[in-house]
N, C-alpha and C. Protein backbone atom coordinates (compact mmCIF):
# COMPACT_ATOMS: atom_id res chain seq x y z
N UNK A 1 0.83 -1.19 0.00
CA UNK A 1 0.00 0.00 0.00
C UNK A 1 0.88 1.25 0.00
N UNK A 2 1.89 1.54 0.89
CA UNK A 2 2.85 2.38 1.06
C UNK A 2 3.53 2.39 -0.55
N UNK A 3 3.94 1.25 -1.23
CA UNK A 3 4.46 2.15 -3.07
C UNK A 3 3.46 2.46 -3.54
N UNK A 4 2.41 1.99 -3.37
CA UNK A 4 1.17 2.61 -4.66
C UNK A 4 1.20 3.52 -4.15
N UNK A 5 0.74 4.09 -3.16
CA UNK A 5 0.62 5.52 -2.51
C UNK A 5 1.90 6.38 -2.79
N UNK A 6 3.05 5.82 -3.33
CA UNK A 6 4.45 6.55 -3.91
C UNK A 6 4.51 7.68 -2.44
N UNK A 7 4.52 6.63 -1.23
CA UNK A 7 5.06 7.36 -0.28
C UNK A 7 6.36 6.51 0.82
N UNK A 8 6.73 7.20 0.69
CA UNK A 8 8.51 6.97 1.73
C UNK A 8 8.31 6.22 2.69
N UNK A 9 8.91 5.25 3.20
CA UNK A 9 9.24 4.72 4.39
C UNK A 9 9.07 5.75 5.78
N UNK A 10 10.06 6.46 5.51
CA UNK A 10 10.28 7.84 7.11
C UNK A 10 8.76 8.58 6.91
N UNK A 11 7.99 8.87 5.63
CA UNK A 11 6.18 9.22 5.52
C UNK A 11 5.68 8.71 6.23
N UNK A 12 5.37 7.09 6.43
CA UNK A 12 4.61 6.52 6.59
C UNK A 12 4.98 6.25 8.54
N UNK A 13 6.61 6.13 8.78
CA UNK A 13 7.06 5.85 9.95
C UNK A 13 6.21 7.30 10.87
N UNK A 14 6.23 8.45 9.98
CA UNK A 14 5.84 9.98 10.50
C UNK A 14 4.08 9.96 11.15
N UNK A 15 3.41 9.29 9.81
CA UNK A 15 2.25 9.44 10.01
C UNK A 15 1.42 8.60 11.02
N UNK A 16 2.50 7.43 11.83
CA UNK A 16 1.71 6.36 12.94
C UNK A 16 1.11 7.12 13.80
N UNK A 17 0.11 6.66 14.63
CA UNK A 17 -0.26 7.18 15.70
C UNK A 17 0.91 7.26 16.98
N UNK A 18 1.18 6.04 16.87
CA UNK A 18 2.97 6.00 17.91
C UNK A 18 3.50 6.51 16.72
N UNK A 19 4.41 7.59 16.40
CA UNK A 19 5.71 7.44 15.62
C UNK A 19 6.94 6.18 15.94
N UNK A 20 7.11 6.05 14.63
CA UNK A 20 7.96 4.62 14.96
C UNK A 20 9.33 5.25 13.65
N UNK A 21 10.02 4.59 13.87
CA UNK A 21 11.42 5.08 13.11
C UNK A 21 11.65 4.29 11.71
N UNK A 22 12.08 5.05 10.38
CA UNK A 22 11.88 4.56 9.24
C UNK A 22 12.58 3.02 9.34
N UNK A 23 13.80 2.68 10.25
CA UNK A 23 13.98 1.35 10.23
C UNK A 23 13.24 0.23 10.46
N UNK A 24 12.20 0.63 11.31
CA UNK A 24 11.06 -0.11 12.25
C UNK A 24 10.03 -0.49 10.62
N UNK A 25 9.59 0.42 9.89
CA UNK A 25 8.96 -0.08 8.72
C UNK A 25 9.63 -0.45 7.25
N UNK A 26 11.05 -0.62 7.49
CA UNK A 26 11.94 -1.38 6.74
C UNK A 26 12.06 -3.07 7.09
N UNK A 27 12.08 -3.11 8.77
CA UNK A 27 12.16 -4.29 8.87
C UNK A 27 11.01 -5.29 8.79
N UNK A 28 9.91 -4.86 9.04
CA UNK A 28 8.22 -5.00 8.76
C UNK A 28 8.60 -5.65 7.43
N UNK A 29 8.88 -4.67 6.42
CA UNK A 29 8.53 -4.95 5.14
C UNK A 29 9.58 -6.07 4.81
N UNK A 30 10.72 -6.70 5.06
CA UNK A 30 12.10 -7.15 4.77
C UNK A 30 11.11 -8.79 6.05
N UNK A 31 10.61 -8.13 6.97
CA UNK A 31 10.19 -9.95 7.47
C UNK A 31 11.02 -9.77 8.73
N UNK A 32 11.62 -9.06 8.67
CA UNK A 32 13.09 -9.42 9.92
C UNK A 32 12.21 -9.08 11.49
N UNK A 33 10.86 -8.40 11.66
CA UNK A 33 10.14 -7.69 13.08
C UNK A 33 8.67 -8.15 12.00
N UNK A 34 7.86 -7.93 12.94
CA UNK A 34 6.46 -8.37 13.10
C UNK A 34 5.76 -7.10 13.56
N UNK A 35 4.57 -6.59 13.04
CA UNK A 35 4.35 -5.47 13.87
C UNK A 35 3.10 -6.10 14.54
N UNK A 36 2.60 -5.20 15.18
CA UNK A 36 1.22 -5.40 16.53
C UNK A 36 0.33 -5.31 15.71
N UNK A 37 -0.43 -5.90 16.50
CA UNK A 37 -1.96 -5.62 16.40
C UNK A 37 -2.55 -4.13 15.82
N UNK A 38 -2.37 -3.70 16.51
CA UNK A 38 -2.26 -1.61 16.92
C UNK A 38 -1.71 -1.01 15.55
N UNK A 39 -0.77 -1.54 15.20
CA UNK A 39 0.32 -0.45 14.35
C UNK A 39 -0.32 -1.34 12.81
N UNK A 40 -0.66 -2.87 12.61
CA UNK A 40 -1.24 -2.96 11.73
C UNK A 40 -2.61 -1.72 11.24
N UNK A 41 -3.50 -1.53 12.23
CA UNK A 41 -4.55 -1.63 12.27
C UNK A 41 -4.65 0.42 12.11
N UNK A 42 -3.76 0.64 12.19
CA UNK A 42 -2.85 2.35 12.33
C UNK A 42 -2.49 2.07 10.72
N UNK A 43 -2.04 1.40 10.05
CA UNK A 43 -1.19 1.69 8.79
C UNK A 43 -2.74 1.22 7.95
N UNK A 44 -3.88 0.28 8.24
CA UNK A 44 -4.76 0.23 7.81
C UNK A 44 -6.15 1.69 7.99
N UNK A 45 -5.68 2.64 8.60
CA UNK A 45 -6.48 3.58 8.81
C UNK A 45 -5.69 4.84 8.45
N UNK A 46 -4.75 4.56 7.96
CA UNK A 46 -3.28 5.63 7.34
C UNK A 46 -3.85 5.62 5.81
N UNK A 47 -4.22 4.15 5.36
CA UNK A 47 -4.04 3.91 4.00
C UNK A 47 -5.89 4.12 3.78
N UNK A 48 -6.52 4.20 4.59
CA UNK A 48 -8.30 4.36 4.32
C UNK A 48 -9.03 2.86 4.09
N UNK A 49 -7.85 1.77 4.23
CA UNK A 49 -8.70 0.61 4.31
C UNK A 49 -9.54 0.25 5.65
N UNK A 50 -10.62 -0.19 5.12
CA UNK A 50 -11.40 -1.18 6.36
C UNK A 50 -10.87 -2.51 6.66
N UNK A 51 -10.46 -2.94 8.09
CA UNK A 51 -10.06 -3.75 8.27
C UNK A 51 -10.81 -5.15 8.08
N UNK A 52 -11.87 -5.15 7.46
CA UNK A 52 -12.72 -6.33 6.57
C UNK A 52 -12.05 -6.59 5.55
N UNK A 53 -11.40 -5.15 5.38
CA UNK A 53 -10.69 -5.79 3.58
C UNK A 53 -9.39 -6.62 3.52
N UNK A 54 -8.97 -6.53 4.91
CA UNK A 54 -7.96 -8.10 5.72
C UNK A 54 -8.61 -9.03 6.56
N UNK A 55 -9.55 -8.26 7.51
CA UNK A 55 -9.96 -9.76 8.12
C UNK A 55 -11.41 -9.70 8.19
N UNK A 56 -12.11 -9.74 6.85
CA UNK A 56 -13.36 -9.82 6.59
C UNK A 56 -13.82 -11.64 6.91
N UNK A 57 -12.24 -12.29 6.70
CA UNK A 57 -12.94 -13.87 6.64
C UNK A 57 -13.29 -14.41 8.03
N UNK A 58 -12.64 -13.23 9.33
CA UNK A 58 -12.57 -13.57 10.35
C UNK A 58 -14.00 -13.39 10.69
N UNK A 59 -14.90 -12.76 10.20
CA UNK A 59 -16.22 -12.18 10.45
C UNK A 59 -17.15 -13.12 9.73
N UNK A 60 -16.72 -13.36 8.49
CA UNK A 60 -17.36 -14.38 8.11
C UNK A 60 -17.73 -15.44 8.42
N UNK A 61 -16.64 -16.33 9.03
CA UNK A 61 -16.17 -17.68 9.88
C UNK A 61 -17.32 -16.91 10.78
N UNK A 62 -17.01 -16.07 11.69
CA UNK A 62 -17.66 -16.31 13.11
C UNK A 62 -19.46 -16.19 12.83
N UNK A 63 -19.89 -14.71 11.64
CA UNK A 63 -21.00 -15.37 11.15
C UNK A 63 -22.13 -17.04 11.13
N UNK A 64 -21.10 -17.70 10.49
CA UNK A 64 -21.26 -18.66 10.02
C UNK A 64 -21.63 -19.90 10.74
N UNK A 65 -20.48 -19.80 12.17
CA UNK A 65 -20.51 -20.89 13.45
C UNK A 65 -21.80 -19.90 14.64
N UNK A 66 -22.36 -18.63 13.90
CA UNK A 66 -23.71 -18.67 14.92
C UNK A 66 -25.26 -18.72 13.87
N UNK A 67 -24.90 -18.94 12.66
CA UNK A 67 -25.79 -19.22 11.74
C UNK A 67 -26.33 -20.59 11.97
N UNK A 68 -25.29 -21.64 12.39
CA UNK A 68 -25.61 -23.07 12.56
C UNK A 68 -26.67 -23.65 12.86
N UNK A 69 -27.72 -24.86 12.86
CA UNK A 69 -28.16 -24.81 13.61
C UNK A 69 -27.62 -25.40 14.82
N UNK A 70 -28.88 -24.97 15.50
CA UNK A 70 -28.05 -25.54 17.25
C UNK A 70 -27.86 -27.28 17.76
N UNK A 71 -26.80 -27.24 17.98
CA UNK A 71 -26.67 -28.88 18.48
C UNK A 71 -28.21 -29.61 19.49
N UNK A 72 -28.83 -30.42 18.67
CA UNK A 72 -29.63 -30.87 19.84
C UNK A 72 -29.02 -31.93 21.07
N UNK A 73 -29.77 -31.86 21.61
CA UNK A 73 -29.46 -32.64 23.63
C UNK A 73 -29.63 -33.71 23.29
N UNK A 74 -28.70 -34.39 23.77
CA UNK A 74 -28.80 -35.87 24.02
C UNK A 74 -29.57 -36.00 25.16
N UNK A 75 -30.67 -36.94 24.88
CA UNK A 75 -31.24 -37.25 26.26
C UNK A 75 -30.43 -37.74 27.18
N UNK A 76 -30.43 -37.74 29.04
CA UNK A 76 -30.10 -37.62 30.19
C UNK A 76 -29.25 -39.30 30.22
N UNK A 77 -28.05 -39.63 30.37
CA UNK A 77 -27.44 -41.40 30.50
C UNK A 77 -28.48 -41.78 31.71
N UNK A 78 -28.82 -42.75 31.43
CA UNK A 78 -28.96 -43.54 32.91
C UNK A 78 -27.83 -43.77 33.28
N UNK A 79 -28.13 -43.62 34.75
CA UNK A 79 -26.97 -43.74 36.17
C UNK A 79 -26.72 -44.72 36.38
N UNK A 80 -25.08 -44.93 36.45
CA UNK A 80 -24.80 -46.70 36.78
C UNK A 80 -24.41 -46.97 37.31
N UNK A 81 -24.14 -48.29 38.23
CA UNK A 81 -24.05 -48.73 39.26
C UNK A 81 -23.41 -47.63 40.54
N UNK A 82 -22.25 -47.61 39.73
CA UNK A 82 -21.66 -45.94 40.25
C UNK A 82 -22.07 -45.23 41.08
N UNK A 83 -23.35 -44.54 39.96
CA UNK A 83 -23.83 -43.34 40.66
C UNK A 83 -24.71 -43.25 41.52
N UNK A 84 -25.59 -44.77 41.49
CA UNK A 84 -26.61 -45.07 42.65
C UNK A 84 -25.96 -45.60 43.65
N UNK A 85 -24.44 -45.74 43.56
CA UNK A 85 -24.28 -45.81 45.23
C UNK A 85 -23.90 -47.51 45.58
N UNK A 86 -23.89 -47.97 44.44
CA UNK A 86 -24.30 -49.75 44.49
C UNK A 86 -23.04 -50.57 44.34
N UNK A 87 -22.57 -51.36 44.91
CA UNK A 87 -21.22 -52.18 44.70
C UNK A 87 -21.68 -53.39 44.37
């Protein structure tokens, strides 16, 4: 998103909500650091994306497992020897 936008590394390091240092979004991009939760979700509101347009499938999935229908009940085990107490 940062080349289509034909904007700089130290731009984009400028515009975080934390400022973070142009090396910090060199190493992001190179694999070498991982960024947060936060600073993803900051470079996704930098660039005007909705974060559906990355984790739309996560919404979907969870959709989906309350769309289900509902597991029906197994009727109640009878109690065995066990549980009535009986040797």
């Amino acid at each position: 998103m940062r080349i289509q936008q034909k904007m700089s590394q130290a731009e984009l390091a400028k515009k975080m909500s934390v400022p973070v240092d142009q090396s910090t979004i060199s190493n992001w991009e190179s694999g070498k650091t991982i960024m947060d939760l936060e600073q993803l979700l900051d470079i996704l509101m930098i660039f005007g994306k909705d974060w559906k347009s990355f984790f739309g499938f996560l919404a979907d999935n969870a959709e989906r497992r309350t769309t289900k229908k509902p597991l029906q009940k197994e009727p109640p085990m009878e109690p065995n020897a066990e549980d009535k107490g009986e040797d």
